[in-house]
Protein backbone atom coordinates (compact mmCIF):
# COMPACT_ATOMS: atom_id res chain seq x y z
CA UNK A 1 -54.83 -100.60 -83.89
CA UNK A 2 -58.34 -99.53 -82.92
CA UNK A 3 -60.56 -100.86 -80.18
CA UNK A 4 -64.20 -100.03 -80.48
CA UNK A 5 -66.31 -99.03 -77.72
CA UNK A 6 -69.91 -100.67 -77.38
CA UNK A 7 -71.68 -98.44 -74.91
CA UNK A 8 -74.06 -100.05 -72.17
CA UNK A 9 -77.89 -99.66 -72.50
CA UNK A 10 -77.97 -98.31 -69.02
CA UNK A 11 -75.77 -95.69 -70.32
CA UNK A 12 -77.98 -94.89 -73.43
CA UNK A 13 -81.01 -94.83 -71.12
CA UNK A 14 -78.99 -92.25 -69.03
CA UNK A 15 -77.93 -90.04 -72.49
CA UNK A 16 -81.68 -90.28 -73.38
CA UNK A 17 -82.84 -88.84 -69.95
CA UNK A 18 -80.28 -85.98 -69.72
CA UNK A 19 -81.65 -85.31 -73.43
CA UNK A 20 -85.18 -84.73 -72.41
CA UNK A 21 -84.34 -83.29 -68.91
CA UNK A 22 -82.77 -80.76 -71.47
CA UNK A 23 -85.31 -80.32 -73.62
CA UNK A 24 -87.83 -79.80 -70.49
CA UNK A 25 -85.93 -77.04 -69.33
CA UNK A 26 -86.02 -75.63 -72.50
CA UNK A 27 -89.58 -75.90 -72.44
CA UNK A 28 -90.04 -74.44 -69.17
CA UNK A 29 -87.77 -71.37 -69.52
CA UNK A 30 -89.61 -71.04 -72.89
CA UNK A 31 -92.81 -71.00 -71.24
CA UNK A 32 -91.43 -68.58 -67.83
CA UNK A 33 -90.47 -66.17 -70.88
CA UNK A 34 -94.03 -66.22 -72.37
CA UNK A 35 -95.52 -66.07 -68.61
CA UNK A 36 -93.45 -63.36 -67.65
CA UNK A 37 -94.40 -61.38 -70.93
CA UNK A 38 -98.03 -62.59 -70.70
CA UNK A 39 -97.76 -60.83 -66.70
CA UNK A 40 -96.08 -57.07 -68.06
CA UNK A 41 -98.32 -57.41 -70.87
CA UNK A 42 -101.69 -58.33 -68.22
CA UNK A 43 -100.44 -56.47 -64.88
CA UNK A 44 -101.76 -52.79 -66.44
CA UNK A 45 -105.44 -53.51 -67.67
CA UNK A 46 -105.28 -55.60 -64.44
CA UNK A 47 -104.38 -53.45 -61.63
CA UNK A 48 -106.45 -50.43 -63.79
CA UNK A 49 -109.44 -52.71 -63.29
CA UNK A 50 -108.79 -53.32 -59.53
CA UNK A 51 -108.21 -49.89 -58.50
CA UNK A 52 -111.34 -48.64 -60.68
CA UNK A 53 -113.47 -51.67 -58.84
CA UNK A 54 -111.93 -51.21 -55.23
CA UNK A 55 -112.63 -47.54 -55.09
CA UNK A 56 -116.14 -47.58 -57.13
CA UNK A 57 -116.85 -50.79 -54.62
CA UNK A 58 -116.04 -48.73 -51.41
CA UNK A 59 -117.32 -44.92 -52.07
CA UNK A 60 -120.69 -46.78 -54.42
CA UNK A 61 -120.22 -43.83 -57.20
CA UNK A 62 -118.45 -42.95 -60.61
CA UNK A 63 -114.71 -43.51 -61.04
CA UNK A 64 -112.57 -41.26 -63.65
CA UNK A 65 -109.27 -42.58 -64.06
CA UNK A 66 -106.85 -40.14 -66.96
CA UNK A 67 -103.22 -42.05 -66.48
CA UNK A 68 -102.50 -45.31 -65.37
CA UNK A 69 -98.65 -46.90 -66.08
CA UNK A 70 -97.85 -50.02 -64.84
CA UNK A 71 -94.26 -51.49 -64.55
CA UNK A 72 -92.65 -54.67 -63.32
CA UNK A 73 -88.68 -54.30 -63.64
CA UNK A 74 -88.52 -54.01 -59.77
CA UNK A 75 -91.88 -55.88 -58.45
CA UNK A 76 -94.96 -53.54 -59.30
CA UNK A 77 -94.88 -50.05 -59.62
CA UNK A 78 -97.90 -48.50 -60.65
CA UNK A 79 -98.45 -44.78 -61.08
CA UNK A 80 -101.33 -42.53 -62.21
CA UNK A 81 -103.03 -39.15 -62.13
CA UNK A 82 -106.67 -37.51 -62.79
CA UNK A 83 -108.30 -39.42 -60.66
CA UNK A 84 -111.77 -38.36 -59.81
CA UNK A 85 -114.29 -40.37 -57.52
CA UNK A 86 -118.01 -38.24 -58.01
CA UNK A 87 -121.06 -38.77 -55.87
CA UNK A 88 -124.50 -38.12 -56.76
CA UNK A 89 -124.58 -34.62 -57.73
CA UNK A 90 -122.40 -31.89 -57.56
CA UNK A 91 -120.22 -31.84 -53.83
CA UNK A 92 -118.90 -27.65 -54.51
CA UNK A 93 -121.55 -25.60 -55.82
CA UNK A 94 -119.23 -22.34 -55.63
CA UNK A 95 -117.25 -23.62 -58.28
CA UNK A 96 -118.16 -23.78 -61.85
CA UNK A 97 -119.08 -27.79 -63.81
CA UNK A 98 -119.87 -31.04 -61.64
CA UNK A 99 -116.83 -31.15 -58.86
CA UNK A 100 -115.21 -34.89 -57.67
CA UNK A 101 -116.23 -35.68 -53.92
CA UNK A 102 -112.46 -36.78 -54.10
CA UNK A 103 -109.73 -36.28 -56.84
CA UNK A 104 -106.27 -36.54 -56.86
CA UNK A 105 -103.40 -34.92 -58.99
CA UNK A 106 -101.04 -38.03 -59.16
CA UNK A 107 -100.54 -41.49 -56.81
CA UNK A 108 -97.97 -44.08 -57.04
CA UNK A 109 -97.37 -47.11 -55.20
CA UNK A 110 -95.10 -50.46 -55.14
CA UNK A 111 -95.44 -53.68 -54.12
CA UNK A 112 -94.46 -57.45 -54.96
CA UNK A 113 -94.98 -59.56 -58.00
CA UNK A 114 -96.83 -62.10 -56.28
CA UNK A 115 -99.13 -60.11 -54.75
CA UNK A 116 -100.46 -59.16 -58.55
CA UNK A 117 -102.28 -62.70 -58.20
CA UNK A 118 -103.29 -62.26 -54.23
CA UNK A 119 -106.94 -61.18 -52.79
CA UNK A 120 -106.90 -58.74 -51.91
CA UNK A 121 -103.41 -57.35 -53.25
CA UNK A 122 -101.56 -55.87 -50.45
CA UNK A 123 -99.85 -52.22 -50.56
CA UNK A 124 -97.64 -50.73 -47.80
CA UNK A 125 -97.90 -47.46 -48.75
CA UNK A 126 -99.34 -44.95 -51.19
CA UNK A 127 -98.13 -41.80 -52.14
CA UNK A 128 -100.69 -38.59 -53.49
CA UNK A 129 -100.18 -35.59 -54.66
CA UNK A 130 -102.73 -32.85 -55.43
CA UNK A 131 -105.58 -34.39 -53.25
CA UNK A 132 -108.92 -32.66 -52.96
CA UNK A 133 -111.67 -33.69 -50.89
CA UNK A 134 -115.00 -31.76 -51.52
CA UNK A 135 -117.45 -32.26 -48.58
CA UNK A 136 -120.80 -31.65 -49.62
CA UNK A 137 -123.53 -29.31 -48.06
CA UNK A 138 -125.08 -30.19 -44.94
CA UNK A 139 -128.53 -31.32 -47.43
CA UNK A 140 -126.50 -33.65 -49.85
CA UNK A 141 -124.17 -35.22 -47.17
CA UNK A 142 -126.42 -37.98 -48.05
CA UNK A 143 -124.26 -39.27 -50.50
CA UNK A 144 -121.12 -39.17 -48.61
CA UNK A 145 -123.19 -41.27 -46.28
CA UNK A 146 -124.19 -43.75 -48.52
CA UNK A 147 -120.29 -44.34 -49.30
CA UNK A 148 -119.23 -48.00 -48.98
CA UNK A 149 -122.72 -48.92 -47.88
CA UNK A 150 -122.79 -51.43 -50.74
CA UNK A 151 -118.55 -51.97 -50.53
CA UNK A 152 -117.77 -56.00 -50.31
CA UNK A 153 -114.17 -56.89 -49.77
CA UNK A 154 -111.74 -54.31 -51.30
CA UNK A 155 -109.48 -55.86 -54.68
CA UNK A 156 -106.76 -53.75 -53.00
CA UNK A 157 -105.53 -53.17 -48.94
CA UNK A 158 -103.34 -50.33 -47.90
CA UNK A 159 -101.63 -49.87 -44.85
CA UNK A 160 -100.69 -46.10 -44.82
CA UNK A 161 -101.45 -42.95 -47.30
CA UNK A 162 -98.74 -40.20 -47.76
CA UNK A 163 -100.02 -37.17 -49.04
CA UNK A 164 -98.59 -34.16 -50.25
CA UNK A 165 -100.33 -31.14 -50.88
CA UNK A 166 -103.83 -31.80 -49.80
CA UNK A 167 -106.94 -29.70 -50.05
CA UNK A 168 -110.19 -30.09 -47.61
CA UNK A 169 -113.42 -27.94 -48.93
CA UNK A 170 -116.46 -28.11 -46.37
CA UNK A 171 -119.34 -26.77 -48.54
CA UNK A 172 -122.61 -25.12 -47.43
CA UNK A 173 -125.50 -24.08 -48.88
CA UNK A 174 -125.14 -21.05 -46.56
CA UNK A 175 -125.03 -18.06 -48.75
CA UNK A 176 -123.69 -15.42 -45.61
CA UNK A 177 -120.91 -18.57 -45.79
CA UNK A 178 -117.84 -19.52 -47.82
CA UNK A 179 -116.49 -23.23 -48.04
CA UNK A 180 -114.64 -23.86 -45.23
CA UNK A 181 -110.86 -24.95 -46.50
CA UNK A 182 -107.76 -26.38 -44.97
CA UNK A 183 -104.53 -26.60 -47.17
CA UNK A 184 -102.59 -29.20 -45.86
CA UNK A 185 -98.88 -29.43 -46.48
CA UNK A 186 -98.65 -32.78 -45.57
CA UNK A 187 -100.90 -35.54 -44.66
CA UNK A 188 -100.30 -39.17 -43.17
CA UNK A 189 -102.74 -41.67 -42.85
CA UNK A 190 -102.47 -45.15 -41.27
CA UNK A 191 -105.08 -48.27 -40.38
CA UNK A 192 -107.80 -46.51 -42.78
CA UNK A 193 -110.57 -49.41 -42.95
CA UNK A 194 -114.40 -49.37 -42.22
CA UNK A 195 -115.45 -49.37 -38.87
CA UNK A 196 -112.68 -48.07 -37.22
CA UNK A 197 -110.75 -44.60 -36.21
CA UNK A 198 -107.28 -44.27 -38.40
CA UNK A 199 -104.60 -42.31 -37.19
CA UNK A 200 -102.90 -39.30 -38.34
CA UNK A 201 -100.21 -36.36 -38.85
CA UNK A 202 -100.80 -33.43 -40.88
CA UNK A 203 -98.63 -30.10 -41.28
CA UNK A 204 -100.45 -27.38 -42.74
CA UNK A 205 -99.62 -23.55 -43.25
CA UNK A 206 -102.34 -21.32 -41.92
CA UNK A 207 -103.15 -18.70 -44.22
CA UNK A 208 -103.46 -15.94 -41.39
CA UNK A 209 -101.81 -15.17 -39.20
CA UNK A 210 -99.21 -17.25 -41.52
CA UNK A 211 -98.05 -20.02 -39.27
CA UNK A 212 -96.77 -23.43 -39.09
CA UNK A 213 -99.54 -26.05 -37.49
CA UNK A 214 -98.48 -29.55 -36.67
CA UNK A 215 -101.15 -32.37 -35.75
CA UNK A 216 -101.41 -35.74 -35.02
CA UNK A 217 -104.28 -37.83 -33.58
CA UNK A 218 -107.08 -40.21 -34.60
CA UNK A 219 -110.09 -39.67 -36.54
CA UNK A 220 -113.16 -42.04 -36.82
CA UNK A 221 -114.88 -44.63 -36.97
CA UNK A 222 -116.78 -42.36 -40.03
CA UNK A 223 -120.45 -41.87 -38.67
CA UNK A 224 -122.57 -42.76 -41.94
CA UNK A 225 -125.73 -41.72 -40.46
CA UNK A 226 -124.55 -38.41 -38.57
CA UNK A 227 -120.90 -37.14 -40.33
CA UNK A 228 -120.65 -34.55 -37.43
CA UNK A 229 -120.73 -37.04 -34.55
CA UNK A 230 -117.76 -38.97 -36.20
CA UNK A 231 -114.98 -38.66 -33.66
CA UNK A 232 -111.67 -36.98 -33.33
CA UNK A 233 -109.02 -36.50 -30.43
CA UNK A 234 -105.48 -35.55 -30.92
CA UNK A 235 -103.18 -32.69 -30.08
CA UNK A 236 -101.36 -29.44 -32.46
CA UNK A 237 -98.61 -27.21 -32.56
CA UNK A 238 -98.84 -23.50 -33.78
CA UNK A 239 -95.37 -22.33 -34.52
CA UNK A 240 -93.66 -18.89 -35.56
CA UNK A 241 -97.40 -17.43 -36.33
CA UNK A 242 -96.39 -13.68 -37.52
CA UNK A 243 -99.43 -11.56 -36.12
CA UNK A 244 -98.20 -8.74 -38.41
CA UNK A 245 -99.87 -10.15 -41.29
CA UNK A 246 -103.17 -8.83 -39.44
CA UNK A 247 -102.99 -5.30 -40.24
CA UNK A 248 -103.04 -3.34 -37.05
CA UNK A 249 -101.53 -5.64 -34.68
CA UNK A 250 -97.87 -7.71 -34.32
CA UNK A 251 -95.64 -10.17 -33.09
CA UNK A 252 -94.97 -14.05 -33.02
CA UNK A 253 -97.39 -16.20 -31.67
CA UNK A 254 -97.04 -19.91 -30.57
CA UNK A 255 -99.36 -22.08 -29.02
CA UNK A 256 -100.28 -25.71 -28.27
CA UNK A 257 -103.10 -27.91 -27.15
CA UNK A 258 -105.23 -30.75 -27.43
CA UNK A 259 -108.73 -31.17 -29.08
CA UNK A 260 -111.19 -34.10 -28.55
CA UNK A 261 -115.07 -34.83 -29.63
CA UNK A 262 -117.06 -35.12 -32.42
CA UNK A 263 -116.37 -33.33 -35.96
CA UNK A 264 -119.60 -31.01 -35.00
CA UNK A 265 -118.49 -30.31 -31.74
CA UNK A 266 -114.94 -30.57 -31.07
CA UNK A 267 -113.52 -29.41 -27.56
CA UNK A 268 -110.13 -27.71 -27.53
CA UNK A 269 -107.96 -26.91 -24.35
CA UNK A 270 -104.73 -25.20 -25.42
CA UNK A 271 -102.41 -21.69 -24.65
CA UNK A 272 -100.45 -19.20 -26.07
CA UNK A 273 -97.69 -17.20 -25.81
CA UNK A 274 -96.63 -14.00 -27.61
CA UNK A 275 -93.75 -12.28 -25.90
CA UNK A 276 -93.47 -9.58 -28.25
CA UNK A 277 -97.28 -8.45 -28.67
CA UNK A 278 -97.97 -4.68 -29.92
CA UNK A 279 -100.97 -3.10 -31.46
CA UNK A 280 -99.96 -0.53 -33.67
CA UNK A 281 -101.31 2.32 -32.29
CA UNK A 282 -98.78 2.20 -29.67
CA UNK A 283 -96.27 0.54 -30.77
CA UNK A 284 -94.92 -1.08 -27.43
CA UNK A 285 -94.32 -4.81 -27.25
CA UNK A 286 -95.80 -6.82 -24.56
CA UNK A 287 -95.58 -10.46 -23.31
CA UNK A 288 -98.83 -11.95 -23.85
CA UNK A 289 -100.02 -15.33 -22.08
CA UNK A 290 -102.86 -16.95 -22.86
CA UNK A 291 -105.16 -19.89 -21.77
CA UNK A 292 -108.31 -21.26 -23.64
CA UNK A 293 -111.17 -23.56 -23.90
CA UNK A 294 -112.90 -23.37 -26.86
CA UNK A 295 -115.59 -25.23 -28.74
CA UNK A 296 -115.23 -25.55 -32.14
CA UNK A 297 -117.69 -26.86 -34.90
CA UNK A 298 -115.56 -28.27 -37.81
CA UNK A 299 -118.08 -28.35 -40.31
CA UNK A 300 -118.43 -24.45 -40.24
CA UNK A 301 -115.22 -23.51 -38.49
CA UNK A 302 -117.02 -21.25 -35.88
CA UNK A 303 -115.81 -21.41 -32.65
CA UNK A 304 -117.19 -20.70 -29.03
CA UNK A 305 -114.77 -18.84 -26.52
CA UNK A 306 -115.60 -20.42 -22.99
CA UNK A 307 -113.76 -18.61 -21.60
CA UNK A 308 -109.95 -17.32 -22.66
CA UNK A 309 -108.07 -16.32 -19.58
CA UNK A 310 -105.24 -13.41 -20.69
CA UNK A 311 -102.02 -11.90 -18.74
CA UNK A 312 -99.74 -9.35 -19.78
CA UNK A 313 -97.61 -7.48 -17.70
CA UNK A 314 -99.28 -6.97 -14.22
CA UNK A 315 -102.52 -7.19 -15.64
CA UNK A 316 -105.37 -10.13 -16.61
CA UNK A 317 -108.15 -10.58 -18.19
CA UNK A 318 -111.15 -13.20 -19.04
CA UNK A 319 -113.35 -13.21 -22.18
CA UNK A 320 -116.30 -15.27 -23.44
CA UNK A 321 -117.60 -15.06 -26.76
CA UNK A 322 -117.58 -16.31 -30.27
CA UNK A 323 -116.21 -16.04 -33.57
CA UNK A 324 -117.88 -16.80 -36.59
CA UNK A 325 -116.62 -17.31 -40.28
CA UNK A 326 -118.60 -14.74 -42.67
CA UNK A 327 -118.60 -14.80 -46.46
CA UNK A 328 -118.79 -10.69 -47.30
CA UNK A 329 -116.94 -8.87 -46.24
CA UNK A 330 -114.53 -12.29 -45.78
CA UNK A 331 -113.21 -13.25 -42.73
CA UNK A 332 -113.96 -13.63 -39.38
CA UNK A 333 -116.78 -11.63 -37.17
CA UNK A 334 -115.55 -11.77 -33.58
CA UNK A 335 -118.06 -10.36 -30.36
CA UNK A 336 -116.46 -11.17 -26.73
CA UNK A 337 -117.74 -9.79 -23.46
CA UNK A 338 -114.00 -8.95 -21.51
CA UNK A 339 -114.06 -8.55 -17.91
CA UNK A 340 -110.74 -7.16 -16.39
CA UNK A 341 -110.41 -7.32 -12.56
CA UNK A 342 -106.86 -7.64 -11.59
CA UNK A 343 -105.31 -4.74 -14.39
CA UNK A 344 -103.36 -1.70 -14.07
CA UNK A 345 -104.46 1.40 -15.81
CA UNK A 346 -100.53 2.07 -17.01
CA UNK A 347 -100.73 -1.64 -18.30
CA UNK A 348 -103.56 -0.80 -20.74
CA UNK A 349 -101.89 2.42 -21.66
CA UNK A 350 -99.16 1.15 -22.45
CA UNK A 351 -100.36 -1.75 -25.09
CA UNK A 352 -102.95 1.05 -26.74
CA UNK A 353 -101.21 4.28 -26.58
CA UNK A 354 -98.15 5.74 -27.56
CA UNK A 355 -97.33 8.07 -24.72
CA UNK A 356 -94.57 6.69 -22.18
CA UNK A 357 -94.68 6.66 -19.65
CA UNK A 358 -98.61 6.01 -19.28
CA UNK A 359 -100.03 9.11 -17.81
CA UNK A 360 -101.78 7.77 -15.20
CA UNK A 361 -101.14 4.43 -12.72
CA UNK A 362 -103.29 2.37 -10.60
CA UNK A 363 -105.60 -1.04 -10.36
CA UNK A 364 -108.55 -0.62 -12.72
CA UNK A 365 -111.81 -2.86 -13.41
CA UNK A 366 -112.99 -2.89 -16.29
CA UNK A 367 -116.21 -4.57 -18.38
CA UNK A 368 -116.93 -4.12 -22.51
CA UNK A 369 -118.27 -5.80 -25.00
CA UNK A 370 -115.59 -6.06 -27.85
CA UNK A 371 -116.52 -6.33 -31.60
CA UNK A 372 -114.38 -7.00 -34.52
CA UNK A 373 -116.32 -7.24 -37.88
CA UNK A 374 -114.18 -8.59 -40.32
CA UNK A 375 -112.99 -6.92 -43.38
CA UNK A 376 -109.19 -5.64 -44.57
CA UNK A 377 -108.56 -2.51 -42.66
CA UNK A 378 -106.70 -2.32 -39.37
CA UNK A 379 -107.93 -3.67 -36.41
CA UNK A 380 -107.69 -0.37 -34.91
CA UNK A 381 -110.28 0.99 -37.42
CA UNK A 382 -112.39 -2.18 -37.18
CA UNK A 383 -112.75 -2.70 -33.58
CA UNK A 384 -115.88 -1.33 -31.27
CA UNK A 385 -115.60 -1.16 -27.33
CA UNK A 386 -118.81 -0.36 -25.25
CA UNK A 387 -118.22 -0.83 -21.71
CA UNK A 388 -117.54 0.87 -18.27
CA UNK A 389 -114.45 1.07 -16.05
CA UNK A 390 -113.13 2.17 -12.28
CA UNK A 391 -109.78 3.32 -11.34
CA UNK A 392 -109.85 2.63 -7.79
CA UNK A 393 -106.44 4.44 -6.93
CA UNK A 394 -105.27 6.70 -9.36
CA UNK A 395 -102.04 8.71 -9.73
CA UNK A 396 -100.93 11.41 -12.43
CA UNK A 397 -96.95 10.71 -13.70
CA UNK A 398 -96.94 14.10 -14.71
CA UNK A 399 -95.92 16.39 -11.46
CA UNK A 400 -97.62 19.26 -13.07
CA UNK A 401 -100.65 17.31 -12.76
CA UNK A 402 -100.80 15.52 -9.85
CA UNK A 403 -99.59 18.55 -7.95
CA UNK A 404 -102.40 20.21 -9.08
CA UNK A 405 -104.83 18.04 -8.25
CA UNK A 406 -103.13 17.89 -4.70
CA UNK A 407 -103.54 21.12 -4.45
CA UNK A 408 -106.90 20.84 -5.59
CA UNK A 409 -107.67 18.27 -2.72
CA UNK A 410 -105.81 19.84 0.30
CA UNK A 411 -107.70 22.99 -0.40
CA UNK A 412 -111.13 21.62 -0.30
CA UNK A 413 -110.29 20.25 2.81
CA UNK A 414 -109.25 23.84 4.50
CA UNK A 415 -105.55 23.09 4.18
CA UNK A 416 -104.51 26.19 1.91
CA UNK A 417 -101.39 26.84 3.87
CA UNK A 418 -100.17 22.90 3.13
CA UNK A 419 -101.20 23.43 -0.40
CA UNK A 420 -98.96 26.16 -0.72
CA UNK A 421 -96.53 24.00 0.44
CA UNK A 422 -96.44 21.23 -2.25
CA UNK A 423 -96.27 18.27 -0.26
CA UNK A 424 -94.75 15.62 -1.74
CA UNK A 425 -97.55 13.12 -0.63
CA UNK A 426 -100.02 12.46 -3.75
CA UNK A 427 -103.36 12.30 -3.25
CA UNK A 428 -105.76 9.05 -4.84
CA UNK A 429 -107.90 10.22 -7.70
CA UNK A 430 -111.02 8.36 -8.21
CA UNK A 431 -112.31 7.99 -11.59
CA UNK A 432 -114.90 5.82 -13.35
CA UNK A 433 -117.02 6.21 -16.08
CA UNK A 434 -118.46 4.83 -19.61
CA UNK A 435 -117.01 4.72 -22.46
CA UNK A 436 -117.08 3.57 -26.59
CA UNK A 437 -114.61 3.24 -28.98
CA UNK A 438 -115.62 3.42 -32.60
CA UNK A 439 -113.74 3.80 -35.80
CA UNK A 440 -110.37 4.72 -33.61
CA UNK A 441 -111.93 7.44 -31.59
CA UNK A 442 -112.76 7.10 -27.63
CA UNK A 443 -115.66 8.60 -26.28
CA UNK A 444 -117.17 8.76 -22.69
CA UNK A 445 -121.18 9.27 -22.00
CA UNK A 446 -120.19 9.60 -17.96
CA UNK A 447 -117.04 10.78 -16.14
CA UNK A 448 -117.04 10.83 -12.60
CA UNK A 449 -114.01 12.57 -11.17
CA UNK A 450 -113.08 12.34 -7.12
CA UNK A 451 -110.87 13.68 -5.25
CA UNK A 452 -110.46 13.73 -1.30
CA UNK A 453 -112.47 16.49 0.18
């Protein structure tokens, strides 16, 4: 037997609304599919377009962009290389075709889905490699200058830069001059936005004497009108610099310091220490201490000595001067006024000449102008003295010697029966005189000689 079933119509009003929630969702997922394919299909030209209009918006020039891949499996990722910002005419005239104010090998950077459809789209961090910045001569700075003079707000906002690999030219129009570069390992920047300073880290290799430089610091506000008063304070490291790769000279530097000013003028306060420093005409390692304050002009890279303060042994030393970057021969053309007047004779001996022990002891004061034109052969062969000096107290190491000159002395005073004798007391010698040094040979346009009597 069979019993039918009449169902209730607030049963087939439920059935029907299950139905078309069903259908809805349907719908919906249908149309999430289509938006999520409409947003990999739309996130490229996109974020191409905001990148191009963010960085032609903030540096007012021409934007090259070569790659550009965009994908959304995991948020965005977007990645890209030849990128090439130009200014108004050509920022390196040493090298050959128009050259980028700014280009970079390759950058990538992440972020969220969302922030695709945000203004402006927010990125933590972006990662370059290859980057070149081309500063141009002081008479076309102009352009760098009129960067981001016409920028509204920025499509895009990024917290920090990481840069690998970086590349800094300062051009001139100098001819005696070459760009001024700085290869940069590594490079961190963080809070970069008009107006305001942005900090910093950099590691860089310096080319010679080949050493490891660590930085950190801030740099900014960017001074549109006047680059070189734009502002910059921080401190550095200078590790494991091998002096030998300066022909003529050796052993491993290290100093630190701090640095603070303007980009044209930048005061630095820092020492050194060398414990095992030897010029190679001797041969004979000596601990080296130095202490500076120096004014450097980061636009050229010449700096002002005033004044480095030097100790080795039982000996010091001040010197004031300056050394300049020249273009032919390359390298750097140094000219310091020394003055030495707490040294020992066997002190100097020892660091320049191979004999040992020194010949002679005793204090000495010393003043000479030191010159070292730049250029590839030895220091030794480069280097020019011109100066005076005054052994106040001299005495020979060699007995022959000094017993001579004891001899020498006691007889002039009417002693010739003690200087048969030999005594064993040594008399003070006296000398002073001028002196040069030129192409590794010493000469002397005055001697003066004194004994007592």
């Amino acid at each position: 037997m069979q019993v039918s079933q009449t169902r209730s119509p607030t049963e087939l009003r439920r059935g029907r609304l299950w139905r078309w929630i069903g259908i809805l969702a349907l719908i919906l997922f249908a149309g999430a599919a289509i938006a999520v394919r409409f947003v990999i299909d739309r996130a490229q030209p996109i974020l191409r377009a905001r990148v191009i209009s963010t960085l032609s918006d903030r540096f007012n020039g021409r934007v090259e962009l070569t790659n550009f891949q965009v994908s959304v499996i995991n948020g965005i990722e977007v990645s890209g290389g030849g990128l090439k910002l130009f200014g108004e005419s050509d920022s390196n005239p040493h090298e050959p075709g128009i050259q980028p104010l700014i280009s970079l090998r390759e950058f990538r950077f992440q972020s969220s889905l969302r922030s695709l459809f945000r203004f402006p789209m927010h990125v933590e961090t972006v990662y370059v490699d290859g980057m070149e910045l081309n500063i141009p001569p002081k008479q076309d700075r102009q352009q760098v200058t009129n960067m981001g003079a016409k920028a509204q707000k920025m499509s895009i906002y990024v917290d920090q830069f990481v840069c690998k690999d970086t590349k800094l030219v300062i051009n001139t129009s100098n001819p005696d001059k070459p760009p001024l570069e700085f290869a940069i390992a590594d490079l961190k920047m963080k809070d970069i936005g008009p107006g305001q300073a942005f900090q910093f880290t950099a590691s860089l290799i310096n080319p010679k004497p080949v050493g490891n430089i660590q930085s950190s610091g801030l740099f900014g506000p960017w001074q549109v009108g006047s680059p070189r008063d734009t502002p910059v304070q921080g401190n550095y490291s200078f590790d494991n610099a091998d002096l030998s790769t300066i022909k003529g000279i050796g052993g491993i530097l290290s100093s630190t310091g701090q640095y603070s000013g303007t980009l044209g003028n930048i005061a630095v306060h820092g020492q050194t220490d060398t414990p095992d420093f030897r010029i190679a005409t001797s041969g004979h390692a000596v601990p080296l201490h130095t202490e500076f304050h120096a004014i450097v002009d980061g636009t050229s890279g010449d700096t002002y000595l005033r004044p480095v303060k030097a100790t080795f042994l039982h000996s010091s030393f001040t010197a004031n001067g300056s050394v300049v970057r020249m273009k032919t021969p390359k390298g750097h053309d140094i000219e310091l006024d020394v003055v030495l007047d707490r040294a020992r004779i066997e002190d100097l001996l020892k660091l320049g000449v191979r004999t040992d022990p020194p010949v002679v002891t005793g204090p000495v004061e010393m003043k000479t102008r030191l010159s070292l034109a730049p250029g590839d052969a030895s220091v030794t062969d480069r280097l020019k003295l011109a100066g005076s000096f005054h052994v106040l107290d001299a005495h020979f190491t060699n007995e022959k010697v000094q017993g001579k000159l004891n001899s020498l002395s006691l007889r002039s005073q009417g002693k010739p029966k003690e200087a048969k004798e030999h005594t064993d007391e040594d008399v003070p010698v006296d000398l002073q005189g001028a002196f040069a040094l030129k192409d590794g040979l010493l000469s002397f346009s005055s001697l003066h000689f004194l004994v007592p009597g």
